[in-house]
C-alpha atoms as a PDB file:
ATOM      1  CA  UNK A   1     -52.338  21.341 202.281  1.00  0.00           C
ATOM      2  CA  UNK A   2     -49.754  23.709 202.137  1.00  0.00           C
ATOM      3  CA  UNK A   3     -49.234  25.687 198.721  1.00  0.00           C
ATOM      4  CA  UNK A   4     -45.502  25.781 197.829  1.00  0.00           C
ATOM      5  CA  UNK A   5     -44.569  29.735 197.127  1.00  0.00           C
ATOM      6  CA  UNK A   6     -41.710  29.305 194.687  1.00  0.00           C
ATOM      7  CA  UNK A   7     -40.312  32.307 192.400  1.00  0.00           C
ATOM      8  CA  UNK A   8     -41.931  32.261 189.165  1.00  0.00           C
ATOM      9  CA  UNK A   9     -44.307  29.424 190.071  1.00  0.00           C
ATOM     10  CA  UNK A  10     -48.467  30.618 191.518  1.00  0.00           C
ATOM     11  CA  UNK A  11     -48.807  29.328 194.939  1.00  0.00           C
ATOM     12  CA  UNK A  12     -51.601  26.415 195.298  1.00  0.00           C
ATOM     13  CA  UNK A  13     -54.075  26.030 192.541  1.00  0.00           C
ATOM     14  CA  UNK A  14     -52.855  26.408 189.213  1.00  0.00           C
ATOM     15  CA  UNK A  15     -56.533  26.146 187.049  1.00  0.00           C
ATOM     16  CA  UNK A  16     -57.254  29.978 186.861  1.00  0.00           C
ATOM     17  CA  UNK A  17     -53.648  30.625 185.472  1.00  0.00           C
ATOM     18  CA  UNK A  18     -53.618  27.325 183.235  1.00  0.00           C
ATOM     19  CA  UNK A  19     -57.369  29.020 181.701  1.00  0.00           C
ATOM     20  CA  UNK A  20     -55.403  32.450 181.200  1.00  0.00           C
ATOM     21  CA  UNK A  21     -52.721  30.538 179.167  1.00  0.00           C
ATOM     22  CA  UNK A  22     -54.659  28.958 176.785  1.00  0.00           C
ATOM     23  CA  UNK A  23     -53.771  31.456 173.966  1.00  0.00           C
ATOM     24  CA  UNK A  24     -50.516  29.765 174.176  1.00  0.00           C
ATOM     25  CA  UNK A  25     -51.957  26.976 172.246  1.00  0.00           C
ATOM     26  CA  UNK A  26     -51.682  27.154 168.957  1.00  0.00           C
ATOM     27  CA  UNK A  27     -48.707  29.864 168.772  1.00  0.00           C
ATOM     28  CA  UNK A  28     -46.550  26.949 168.816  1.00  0.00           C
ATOM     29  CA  UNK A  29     -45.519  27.233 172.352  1.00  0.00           C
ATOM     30  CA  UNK A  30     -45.591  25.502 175.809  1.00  0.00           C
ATOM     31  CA  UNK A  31     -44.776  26.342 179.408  1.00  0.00           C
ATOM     32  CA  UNK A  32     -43.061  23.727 181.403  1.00  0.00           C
ATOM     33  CA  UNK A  33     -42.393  23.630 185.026  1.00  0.00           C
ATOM     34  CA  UNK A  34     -39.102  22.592 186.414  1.00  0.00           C
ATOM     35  CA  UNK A  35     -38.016  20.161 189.202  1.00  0.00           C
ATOM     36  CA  UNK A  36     -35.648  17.885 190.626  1.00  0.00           C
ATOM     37  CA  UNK A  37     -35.758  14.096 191.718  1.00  0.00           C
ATOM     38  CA  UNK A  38     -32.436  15.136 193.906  1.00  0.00           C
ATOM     39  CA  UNK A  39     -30.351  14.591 191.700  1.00  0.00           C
ATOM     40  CA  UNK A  40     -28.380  16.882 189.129  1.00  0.00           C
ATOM     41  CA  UNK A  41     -31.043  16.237 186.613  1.00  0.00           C
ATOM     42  CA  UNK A  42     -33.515  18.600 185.283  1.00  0.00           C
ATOM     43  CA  UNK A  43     -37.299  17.355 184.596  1.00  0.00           C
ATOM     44  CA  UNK A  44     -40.068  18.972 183.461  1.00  0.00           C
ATOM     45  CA  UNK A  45     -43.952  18.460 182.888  1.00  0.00           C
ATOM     46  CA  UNK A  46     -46.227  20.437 180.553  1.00  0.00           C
ATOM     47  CA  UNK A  47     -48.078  23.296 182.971  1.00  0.00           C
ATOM     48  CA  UNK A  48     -51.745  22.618 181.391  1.00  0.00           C
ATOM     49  CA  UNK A  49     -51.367  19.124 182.853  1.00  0.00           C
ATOM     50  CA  UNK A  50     -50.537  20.664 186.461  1.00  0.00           C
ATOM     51  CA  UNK A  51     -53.406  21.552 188.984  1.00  0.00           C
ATOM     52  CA  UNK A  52     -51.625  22.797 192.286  1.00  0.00           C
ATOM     53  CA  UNK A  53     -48.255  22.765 193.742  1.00  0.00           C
ATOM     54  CA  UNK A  54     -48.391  21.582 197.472  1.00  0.00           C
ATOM     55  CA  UNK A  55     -45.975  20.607 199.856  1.00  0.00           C
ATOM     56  CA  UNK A  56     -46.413  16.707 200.483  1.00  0.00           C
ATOM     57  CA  UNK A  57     -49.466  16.192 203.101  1.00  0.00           C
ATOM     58  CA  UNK A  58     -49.470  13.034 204.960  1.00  0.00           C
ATOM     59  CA  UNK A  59     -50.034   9.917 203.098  1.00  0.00           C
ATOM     60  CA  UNK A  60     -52.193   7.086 204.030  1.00  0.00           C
ATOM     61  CA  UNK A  61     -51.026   3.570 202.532  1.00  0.00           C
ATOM     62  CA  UNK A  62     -52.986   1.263 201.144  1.00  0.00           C
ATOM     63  CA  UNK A  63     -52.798  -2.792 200.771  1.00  0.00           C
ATOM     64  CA  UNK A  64     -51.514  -4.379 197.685  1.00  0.00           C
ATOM     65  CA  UNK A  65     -50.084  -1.088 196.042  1.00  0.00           C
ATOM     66  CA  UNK A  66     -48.769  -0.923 192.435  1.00  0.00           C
ATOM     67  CA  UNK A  67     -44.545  -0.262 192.177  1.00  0.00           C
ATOM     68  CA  UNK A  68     -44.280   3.561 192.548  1.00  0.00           C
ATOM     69  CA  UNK A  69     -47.491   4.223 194.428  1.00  0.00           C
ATOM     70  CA  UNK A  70     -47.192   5.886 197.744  1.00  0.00           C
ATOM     71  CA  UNK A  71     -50.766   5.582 198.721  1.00  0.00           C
ATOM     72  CA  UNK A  72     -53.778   8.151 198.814  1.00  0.00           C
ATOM     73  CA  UNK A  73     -54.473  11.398 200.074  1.00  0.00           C
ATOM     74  CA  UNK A  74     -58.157  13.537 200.596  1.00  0.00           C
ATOM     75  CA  UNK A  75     -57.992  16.331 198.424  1.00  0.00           C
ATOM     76  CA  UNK A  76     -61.220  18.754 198.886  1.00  0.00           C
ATOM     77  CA  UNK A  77     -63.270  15.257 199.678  1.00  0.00           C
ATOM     78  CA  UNK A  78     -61.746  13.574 196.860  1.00  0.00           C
ATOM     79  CA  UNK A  79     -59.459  10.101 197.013  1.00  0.00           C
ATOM     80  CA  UNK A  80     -56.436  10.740 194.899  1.00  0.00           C
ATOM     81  CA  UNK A  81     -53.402   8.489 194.175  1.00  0.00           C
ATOM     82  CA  UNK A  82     -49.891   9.737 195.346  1.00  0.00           C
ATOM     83  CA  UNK A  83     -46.620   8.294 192.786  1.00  0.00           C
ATOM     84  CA  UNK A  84     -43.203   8.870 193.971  1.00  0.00           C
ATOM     85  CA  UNK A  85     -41.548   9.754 190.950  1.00  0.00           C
ATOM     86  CA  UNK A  86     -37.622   8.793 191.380  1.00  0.00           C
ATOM     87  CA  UNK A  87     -39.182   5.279 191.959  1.00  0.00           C
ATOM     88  CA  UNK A  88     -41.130   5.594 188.724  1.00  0.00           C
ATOM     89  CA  UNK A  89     -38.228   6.575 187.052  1.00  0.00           C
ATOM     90  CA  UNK A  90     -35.897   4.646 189.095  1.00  0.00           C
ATOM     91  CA  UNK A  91     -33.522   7.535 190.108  1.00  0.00           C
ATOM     92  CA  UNK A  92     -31.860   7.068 193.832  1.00  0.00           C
ATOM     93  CA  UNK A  93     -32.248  10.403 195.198  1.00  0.00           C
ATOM     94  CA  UNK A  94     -29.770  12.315 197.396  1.00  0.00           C
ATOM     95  CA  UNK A  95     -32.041  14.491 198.862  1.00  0.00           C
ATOM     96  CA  UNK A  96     -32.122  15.634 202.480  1.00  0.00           C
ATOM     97  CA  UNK A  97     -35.941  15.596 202.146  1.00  0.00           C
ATOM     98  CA  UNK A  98     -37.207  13.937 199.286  1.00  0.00           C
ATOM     99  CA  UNK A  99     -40.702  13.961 197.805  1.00  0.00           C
ATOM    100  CA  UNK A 100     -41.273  17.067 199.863  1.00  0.00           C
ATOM    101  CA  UNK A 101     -43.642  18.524 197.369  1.00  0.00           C
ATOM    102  CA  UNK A 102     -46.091  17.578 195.237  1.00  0.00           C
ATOM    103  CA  UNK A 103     -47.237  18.067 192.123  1.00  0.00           C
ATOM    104  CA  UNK A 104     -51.158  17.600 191.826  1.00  0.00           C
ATOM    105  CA  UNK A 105     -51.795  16.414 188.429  1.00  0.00           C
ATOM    106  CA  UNK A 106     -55.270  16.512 186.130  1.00  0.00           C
ATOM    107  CA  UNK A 107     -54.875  14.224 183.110  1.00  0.00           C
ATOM    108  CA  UNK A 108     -56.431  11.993 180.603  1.00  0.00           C
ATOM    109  CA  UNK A 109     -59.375  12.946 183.219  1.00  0.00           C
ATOM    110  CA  UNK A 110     -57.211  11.004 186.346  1.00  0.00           C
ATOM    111  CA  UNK A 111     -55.827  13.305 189.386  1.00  0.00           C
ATOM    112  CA  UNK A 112     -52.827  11.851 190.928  1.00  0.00           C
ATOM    113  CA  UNK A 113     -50.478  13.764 193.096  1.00  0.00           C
ATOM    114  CA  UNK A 114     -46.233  13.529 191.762  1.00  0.00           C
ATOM    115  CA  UNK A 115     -43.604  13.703 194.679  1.00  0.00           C
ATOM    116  CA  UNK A 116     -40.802  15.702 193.497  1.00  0.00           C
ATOM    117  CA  UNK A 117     -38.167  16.713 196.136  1.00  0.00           C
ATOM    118  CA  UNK A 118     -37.756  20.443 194.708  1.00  0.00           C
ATOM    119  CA  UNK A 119     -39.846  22.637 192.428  1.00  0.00           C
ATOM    120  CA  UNK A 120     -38.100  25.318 191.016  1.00  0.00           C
ATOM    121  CA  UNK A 121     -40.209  27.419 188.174  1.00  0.00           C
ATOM    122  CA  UNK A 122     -42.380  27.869 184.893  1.00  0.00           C
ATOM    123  CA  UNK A 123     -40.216  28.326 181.449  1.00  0.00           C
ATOM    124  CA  UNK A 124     -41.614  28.891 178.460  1.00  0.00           C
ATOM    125  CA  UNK A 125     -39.978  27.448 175.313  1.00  0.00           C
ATOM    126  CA  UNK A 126     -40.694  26.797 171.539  1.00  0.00           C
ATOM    127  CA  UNK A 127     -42.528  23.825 170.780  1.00  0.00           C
ATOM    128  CA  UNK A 128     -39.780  23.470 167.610  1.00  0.00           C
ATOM    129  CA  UNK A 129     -36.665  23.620 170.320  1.00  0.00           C
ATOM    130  CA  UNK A 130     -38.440  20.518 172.033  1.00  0.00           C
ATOM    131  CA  UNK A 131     -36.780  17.410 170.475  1.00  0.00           C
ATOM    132  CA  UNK A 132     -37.926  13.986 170.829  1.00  0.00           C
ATOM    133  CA  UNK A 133     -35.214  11.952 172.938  1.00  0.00           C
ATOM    134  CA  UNK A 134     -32.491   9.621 171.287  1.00  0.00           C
ATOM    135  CA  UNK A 135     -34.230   6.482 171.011  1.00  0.00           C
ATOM    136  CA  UNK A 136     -31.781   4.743 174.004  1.00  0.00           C
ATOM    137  CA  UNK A 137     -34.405   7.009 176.406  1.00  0.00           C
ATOM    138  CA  UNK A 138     -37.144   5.662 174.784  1.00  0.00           C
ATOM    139  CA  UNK A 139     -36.955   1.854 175.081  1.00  0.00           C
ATOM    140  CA  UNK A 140     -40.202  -0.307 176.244  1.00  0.00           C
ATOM    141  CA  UNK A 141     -41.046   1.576 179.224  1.00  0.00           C
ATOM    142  CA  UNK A 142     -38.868   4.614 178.235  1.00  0.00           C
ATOM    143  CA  UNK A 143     -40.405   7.889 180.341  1.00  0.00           C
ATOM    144  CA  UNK A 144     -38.976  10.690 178.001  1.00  0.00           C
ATOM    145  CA  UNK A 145     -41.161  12.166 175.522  1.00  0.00           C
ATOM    146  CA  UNK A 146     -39.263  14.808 174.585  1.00  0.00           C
ATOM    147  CA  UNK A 147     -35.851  16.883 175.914  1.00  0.00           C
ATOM    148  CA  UNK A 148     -35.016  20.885 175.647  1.00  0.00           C
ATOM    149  CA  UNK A 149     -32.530  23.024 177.458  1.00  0.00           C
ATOM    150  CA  UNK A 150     -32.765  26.109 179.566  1.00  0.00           C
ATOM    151  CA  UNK A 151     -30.967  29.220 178.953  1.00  0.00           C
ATOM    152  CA  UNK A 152     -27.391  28.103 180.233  1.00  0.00           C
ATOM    153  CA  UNK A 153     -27.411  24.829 177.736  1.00  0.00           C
ATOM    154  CA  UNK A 154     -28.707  21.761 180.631  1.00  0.00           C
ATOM    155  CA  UNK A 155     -30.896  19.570 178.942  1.00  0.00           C
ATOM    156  CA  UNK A 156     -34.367  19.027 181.290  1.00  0.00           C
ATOM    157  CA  UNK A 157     -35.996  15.711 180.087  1.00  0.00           C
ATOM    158  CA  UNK A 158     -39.965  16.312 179.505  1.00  0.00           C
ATOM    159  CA  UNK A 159     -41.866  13.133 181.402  1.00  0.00           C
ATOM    160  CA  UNK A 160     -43.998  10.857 179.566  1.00  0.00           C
ATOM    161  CA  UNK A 161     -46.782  11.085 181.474  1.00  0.00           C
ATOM    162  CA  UNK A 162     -49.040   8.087 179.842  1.00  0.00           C
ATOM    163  CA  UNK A 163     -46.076   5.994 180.342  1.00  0.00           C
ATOM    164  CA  UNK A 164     -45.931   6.873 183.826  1.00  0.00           C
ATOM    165  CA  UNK A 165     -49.716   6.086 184.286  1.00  0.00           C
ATOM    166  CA  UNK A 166     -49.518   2.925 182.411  1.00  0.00           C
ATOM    167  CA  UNK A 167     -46.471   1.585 184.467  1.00  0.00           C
ATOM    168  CA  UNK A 168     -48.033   2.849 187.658  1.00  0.00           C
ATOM    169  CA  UNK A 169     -51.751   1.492 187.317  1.00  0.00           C
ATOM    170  CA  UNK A 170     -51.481  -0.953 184.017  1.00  0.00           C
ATOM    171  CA  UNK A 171     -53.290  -0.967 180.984  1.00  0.00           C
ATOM    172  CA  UNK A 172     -57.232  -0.673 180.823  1.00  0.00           C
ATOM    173  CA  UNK A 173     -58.561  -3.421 179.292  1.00  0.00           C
ATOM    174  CA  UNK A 174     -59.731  -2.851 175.032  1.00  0.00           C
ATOM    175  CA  UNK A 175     -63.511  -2.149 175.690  1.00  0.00           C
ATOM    176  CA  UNK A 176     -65.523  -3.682 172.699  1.00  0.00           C
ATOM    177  CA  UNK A 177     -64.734  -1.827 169.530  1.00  0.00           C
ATOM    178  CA  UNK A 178     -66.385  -2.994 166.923  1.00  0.00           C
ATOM    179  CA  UNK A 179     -65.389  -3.489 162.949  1.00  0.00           C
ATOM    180  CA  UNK A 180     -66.397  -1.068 160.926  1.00  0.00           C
ATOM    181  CA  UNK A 181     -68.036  -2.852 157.489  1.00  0.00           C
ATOM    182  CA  UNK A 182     -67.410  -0.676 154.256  1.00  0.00           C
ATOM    183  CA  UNK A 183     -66.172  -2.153 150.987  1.00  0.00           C
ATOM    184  CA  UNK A 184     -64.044   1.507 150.750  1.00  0.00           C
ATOM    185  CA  UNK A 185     -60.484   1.423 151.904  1.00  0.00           C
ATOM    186  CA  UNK A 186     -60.777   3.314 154.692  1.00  0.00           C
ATOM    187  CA  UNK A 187     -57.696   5.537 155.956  1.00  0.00           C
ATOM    188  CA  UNK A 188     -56.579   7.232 159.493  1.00  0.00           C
ATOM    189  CA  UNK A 189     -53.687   9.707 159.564  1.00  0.00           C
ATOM    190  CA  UNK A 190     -52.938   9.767 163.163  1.00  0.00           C
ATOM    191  CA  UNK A 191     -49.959  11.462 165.071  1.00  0.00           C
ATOM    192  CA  UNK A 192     -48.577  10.720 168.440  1.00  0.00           C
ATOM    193  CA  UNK A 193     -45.226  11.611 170.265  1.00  0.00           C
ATOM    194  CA  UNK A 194     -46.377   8.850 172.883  1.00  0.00           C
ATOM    195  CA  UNK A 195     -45.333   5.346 172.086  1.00  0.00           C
ATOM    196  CA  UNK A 196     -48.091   4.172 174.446  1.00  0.00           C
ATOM    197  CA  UNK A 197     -50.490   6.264 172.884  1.00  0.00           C
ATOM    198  CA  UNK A 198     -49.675   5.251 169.238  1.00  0.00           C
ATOM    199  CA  UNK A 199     -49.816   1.622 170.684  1.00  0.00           C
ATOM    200  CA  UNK A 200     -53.068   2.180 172.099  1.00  0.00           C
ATOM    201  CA  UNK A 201     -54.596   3.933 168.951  1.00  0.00           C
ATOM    202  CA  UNK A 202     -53.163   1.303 166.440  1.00  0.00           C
ATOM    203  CA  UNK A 203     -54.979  -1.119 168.695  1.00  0.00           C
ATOM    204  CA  UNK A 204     -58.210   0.414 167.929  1.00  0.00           C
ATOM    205  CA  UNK A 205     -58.170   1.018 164.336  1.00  0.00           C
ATOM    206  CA  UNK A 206     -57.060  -2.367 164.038  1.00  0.00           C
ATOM    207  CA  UNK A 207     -60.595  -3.291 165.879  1.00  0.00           C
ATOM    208  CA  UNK A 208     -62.202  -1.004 163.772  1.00  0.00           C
ATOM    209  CA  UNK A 209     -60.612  -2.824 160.505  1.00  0.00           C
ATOM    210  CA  UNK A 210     -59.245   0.348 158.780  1.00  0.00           C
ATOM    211  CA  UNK A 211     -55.691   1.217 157.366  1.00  0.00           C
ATOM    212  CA  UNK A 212     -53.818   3.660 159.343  1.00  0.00           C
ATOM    213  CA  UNK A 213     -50.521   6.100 158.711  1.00  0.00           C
ATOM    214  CA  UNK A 214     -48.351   7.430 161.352  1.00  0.00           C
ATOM    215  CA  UNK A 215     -46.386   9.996 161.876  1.00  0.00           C
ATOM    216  CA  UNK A 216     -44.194  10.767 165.536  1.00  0.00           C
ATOM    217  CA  UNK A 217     -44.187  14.531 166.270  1.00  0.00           C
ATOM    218  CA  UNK A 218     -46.433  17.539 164.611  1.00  0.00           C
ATOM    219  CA  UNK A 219     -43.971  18.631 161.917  1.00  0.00           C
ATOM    220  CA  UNK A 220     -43.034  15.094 160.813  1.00  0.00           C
ATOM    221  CA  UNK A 221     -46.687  14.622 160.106  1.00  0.00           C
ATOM    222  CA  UNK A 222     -47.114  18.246 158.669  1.00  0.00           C
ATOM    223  CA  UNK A 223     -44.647  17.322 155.829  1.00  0.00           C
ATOM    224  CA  UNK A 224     -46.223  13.676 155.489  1.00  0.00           C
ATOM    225  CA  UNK A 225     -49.740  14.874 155.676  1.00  0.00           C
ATOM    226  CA  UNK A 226     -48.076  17.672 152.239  1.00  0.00           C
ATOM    227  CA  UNK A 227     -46.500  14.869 150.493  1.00  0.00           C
ATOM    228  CA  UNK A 228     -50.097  12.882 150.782  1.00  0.00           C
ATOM    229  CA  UNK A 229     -51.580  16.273 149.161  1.00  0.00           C
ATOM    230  CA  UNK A 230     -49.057  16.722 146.418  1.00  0.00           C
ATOM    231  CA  UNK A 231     -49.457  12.916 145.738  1.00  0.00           C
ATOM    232  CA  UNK A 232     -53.171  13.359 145.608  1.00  0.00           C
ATOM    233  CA  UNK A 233     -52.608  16.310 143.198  1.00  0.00           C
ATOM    234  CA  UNK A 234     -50.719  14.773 141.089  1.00  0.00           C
ATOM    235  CA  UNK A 235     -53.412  12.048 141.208  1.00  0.00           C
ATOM    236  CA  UNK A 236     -56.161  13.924 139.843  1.00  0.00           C
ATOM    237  CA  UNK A 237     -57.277  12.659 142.960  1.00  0.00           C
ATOM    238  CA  UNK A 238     -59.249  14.350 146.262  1.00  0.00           C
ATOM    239  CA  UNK A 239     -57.316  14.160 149.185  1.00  0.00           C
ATOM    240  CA  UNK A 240     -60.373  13.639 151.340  1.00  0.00           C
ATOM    241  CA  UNK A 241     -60.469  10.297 149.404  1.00  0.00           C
ATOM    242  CA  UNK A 242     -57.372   8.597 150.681  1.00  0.00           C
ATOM    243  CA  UNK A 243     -57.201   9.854 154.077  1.00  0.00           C
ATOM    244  CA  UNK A 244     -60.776  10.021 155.636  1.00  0.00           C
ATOM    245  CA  UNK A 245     -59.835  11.425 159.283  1.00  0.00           C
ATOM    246  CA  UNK A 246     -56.945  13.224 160.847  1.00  0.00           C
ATOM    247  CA  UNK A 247     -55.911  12.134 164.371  1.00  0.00           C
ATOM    248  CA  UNK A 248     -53.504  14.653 166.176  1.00  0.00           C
ATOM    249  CA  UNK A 249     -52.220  15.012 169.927  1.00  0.00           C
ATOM    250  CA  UNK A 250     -52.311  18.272 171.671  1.00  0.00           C
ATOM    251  CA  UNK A 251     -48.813  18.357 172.886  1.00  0.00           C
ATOM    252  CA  UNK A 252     -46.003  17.228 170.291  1.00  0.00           C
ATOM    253  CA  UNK A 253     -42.238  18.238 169.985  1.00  0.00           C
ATOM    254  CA  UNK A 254     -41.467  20.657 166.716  1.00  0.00           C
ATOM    255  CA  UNK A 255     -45.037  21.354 166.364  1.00  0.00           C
ATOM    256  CA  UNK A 256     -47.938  20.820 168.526  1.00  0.00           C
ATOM    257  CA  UNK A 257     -51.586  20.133 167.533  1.00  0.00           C
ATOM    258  CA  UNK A 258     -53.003  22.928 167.528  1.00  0.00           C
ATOM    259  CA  UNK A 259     -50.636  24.611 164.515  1.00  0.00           C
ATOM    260  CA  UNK A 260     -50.962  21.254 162.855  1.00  0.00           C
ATOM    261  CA  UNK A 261     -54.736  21.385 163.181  1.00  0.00           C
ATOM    262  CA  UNK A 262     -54.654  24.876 161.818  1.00  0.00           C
ATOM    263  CA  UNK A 263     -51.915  24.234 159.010  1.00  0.00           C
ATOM    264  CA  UNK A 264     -54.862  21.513 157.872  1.00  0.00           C
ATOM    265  CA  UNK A 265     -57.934  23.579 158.255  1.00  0.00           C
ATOM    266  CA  UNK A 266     -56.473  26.680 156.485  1.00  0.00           C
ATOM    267  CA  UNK A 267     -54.591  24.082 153.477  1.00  0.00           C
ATOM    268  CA  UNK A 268     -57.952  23.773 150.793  1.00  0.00           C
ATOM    269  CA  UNK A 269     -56.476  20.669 150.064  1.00  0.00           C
ATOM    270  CA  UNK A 270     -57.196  19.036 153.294  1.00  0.00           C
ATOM    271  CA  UNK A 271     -61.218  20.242 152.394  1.00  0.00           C
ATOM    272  CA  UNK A 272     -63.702  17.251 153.729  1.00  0.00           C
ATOM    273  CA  UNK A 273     -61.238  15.554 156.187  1.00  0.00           C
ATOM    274  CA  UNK A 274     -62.383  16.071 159.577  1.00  0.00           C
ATOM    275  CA  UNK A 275     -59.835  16.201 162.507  1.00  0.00           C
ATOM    276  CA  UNK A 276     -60.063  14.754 165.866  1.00  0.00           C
ATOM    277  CA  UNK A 277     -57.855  15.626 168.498  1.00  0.00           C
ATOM    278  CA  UNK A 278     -56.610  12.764 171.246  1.00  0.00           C
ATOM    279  CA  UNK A 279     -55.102  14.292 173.986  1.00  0.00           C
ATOM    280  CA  UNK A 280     -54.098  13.369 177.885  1.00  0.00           C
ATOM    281  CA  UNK A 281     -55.296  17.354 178.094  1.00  0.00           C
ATOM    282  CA  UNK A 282     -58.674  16.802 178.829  1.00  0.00           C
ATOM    283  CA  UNK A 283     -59.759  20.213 180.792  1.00  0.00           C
ATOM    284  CA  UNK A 284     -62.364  22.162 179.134  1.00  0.00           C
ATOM    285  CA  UNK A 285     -59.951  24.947 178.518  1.00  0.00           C
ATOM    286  CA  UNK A 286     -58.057  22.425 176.180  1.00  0.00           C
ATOM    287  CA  UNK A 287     -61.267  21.427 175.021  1.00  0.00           C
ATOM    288  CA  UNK A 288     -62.191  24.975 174.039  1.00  0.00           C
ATOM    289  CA  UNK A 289     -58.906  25.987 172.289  1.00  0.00           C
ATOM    290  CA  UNK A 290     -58.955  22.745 170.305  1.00  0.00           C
ATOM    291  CA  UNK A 291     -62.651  24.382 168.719  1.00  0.00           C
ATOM    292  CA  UNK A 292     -61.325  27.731 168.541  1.00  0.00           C
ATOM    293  CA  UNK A 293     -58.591  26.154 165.879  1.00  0.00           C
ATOM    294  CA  UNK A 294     -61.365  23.868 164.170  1.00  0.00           C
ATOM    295  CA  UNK A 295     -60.690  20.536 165.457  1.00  0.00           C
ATOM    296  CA  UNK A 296     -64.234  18.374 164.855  1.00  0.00           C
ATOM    297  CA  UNK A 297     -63.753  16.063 168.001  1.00  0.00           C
ATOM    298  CA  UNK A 298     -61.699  16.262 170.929  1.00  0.00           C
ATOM    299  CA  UNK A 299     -61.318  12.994 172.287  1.00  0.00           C
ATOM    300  CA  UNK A 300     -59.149  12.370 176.101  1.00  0.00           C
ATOM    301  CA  UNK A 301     -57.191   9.593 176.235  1.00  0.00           C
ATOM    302  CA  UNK A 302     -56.938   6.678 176.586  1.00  0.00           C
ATOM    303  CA  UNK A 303     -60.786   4.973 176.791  1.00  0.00           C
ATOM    304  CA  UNK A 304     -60.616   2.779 173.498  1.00  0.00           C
ATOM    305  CA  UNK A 305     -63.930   2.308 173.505  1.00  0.00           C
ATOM    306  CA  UNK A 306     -65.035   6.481 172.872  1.00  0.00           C
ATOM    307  CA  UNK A 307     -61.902   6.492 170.135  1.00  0.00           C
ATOM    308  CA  UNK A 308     -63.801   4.066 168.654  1.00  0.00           C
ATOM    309  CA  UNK A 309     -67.134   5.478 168.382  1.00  0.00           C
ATOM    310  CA  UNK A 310     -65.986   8.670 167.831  1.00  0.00           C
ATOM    311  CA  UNK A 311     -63.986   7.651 165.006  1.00  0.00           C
ATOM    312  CA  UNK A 312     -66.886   5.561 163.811  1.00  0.00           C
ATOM    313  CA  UNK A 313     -69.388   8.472 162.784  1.00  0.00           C
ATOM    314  CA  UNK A 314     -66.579  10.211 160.799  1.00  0.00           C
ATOM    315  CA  UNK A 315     -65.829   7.236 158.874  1.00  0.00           C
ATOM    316  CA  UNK A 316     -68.841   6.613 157.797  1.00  0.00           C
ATOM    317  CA  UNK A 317     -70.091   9.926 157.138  1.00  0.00           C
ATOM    318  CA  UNK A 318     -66.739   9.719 154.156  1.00  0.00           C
ATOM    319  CA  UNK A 319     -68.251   6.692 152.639  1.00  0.00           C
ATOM    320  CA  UNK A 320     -71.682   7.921 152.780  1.00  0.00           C
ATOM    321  CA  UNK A 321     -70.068  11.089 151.514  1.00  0.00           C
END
């Protein structure tokens, strides 16, 4: 394949520049590369989540494929899915040439390759000028997660990339997960900017038979997770015995996880609660920077089954406790 040389954007493989940029976790920031669907509109897609930039090779179609799905390609000896994106998001191009390029993509451990019909380049932006959308973007199968704005004011919508999986390829079946017997209450703070995700995670402490709070972005849940510490306080009461575990995602509008995880680990009032991180960011890099800010468990979405039994040790180890 052919590696798209576009100003401000690494021709071909992304990974070694993705690595260097992991010190942008956790100082509250996030790069975002830009492209079109030929229209007018701006979208964008967190960088971590992008492997290589390519200009579209030919596609082999397969029977029986899902709404959206192109067919396959053979990258480096592996089979990888190819989604046309304005389908996905049902935009009707104008575009001399559309899905030209392609975006090869490396999340919640899937690699699918995006067709875009023009990439332009890398921004970098504050996680707290990233807004979640008004809630008409963000319906059943909304694919917004969040909006911004470059420079000159236009907005660029941020894709929901588990949505996009989810509508492309459907919902894995919930693997066993089973109930968790304690005669404690048992409680999960969790976080998600992802309706699918916060979905899929209230499906599995529900399995698991323990009480859950929620919060929608990383600085909605900072102030919650405060309140639940003054409360406690004012309680006479250990935090670490109303909230047993701490679920965050990596990448949130306002505040991402890894200032939320830190906010938590440096607070002494949040002593005893361990925090696991759920994220569609499942390279080791992303691994690595989610120790390096003292998360307990990083956990890639979405296999309901390893939530569970990740979550299960931690619970118990509180009522033991």
């Amino acid at each position: 394949m052919e590696p798209i040389s576009t100003e401000g954007i690494p021709s071909g493989n992304l990974l070694d520049t993705i690595d260097g940029r992991t010190r942008l976790a956790g100082s509250n920031k996030l790069e975002i590369l830009l492209f079109s669907l030929g229209t007018s509109e701006v979208f964008g897609i967190n960088v971590f989540k992008v492997r290589e930039v390519c200009k579209t090779p030919p596609i082999t179609r397969t029977p029986n494929m899902p709404h959206g799905m192109e067919g396959v390609i053979s990258l480096r000896g592996r089979i990888v899915p190819v989604v046309n994106l304005s389908n996905i998001v049902h935009i009707e191009t104008t575009s001399e040439n559309p899905g030209s390029a392609m975006l090869v993509m490396e999340y919640s451990r899937r690699v699918l390759g995006f067709l875009v019909d023009d990439v332009d380049r890398i921004i970098r932006v504050e996680w707290s000028d990233v807004k979640p959308p008004e809630a008409l973007l963000t319906g059943e199968h909304g694919m917004i997660t969040a909006i911004t704005h470059l420079e000159d004011g236009k907005l660029v919508s941020i894709l929901d990339v588990e949505e996009i999986l989810i509508n492309t390829f459907g919902e894995d079946g919930m693997h066993d997960v089973a109930p968790i017997v304690s005669d404690e209450d048992l409680t999960v703070f969790f976080v998600d900017d992802s309706t699918v995700a916060r979905k899929r995670i209230v499906e599995v402490l529900d399995r698991l038979r323990v009480k859950y709070k929620q919060a929608t972005n990383g600085l909605e849940a900072w102030e919650r997770l405060k309140s639940e510490a003054a409360y406690a306080e004012q309680q006479g009461t250990p935090l670490c015995e109303l909230i047993k575990v701490i679920m965050v995602d990596a990448e949130m509008p306002q505040m991402d996880g890894y200032v939320l995880t830190r906010n938590i680990k440096t607070d002494r009032r949040f002593d005893g609660i361990p925090v696991v991180m759920h994220s569609s960011l499942s390279s080791e890099a992303n691994r690595t920077m989610g120790q390096s800010v003292g998360v307990d468990a990083y956990v890639a979405k979405f296999d309901s089954h390893v939530l569970g039994e990740t979550l299960r040790p931690l619970l118990l180890r509180q009522v033991a406790a």
